[in-house]
C-alpha atoms as a PDB file:
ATOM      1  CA  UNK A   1       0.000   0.000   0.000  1.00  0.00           C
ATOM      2  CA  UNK A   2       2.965   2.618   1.110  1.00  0.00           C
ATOM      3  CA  UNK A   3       4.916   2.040  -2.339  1.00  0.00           C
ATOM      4  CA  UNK A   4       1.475   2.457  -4.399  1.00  0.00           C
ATOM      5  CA  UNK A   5       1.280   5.506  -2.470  1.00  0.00           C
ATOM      6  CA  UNK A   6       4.510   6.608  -3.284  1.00  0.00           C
ATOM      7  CA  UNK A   7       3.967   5.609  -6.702  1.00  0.00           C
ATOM      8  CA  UNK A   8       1.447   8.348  -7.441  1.00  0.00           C
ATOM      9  CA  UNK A   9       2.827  10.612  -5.176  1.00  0.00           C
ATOM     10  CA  UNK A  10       6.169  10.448  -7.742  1.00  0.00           C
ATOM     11  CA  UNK A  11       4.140  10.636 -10.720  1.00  0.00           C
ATOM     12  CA  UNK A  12       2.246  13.849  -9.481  1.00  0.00           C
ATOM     13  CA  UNK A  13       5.358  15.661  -8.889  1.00  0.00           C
ATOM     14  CA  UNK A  14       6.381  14.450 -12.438  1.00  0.00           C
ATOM     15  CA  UNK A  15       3.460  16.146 -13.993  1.00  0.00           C
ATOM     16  CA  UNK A  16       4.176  19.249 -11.773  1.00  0.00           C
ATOM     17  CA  UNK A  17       7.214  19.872 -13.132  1.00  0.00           C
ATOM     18  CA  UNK A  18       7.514  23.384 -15.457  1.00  0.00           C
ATOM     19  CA  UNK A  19       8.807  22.895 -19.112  1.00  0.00           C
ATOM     20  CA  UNK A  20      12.214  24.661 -19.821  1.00  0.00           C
ATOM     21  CA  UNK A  21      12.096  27.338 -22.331  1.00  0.00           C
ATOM     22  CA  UNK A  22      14.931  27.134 -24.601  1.00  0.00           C
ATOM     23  CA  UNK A  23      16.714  30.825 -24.132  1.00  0.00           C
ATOM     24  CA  UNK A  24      16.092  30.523 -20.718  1.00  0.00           C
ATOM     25  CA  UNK A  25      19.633  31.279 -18.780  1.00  0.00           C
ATOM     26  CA  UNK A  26      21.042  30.994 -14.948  1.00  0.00           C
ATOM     27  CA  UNK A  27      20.226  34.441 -12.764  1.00  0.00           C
ATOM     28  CA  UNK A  28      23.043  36.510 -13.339  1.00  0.00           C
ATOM     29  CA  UNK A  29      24.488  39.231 -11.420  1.00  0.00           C
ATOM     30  CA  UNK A  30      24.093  43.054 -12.963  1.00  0.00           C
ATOM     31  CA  UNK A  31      27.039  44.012 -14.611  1.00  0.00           C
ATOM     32  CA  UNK A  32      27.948  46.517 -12.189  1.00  0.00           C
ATOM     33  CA  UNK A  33      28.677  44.298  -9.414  1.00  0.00           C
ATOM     34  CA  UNK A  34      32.220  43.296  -9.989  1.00  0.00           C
ATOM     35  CA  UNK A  35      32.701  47.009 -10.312  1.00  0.00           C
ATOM     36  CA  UNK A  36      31.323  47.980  -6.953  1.00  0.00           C
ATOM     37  CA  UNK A  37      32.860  45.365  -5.199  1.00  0.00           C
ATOM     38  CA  UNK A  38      36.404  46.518  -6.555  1.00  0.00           C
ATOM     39  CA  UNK A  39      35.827  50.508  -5.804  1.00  0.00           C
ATOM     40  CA  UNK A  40      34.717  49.200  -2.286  1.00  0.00           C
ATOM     41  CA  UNK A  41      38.246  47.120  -1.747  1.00  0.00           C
ATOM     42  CA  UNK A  42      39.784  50.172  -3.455  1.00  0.00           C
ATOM     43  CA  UNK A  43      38.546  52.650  -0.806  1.00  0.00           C
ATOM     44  CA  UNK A  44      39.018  50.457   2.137  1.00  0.00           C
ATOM     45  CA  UNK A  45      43.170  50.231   0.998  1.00  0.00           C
ATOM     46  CA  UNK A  46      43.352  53.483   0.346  1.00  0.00           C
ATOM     47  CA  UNK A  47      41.634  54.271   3.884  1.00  0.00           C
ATOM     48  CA  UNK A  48      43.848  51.699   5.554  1.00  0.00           C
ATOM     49  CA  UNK A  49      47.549  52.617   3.463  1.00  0.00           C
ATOM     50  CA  UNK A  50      46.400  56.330   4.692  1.00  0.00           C
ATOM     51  CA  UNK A  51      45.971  55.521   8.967  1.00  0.00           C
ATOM     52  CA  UNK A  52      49.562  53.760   7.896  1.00  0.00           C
ATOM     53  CA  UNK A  53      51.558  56.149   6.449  1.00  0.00           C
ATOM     54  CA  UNK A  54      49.883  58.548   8.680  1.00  0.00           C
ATOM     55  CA  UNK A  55      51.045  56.719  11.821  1.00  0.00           C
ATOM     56  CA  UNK A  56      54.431  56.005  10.501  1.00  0.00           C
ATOM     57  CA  UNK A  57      54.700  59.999   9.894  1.00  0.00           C
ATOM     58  CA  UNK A  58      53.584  60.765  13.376  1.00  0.00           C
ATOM     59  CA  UNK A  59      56.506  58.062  15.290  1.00  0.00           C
END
């Protein structure tokens, strides 16, 4: 009885199953990420080399 249940139980989810649209592609991130990302790193060196040279100034 269980494995008849499962039975229809895996051919419903079978059926539920959307059809894949050819052109259909991954999520992508927008094309400005990368370049955020990198200004962000940028700024926090720059902030960082900055307090450095700033401390070995002041010693």
């Amino acid at each position: 009885m269980a494995t008849n249940l499962r039975r229809v139980a895996e051919q419903d989810g079978l059926q539920q199953v959307a059809p894949v649209e050819e052109g259909v592609r991954d999520v992508e991130a927008p094309k400005g990420t990368l370049l955020v990302v990198f200004l962000y790193l940028l700024g926090i060196a720059a902030m960082w080399s900055y307090v450095y040279f700033r401390l070995l100034r002041s010693a």
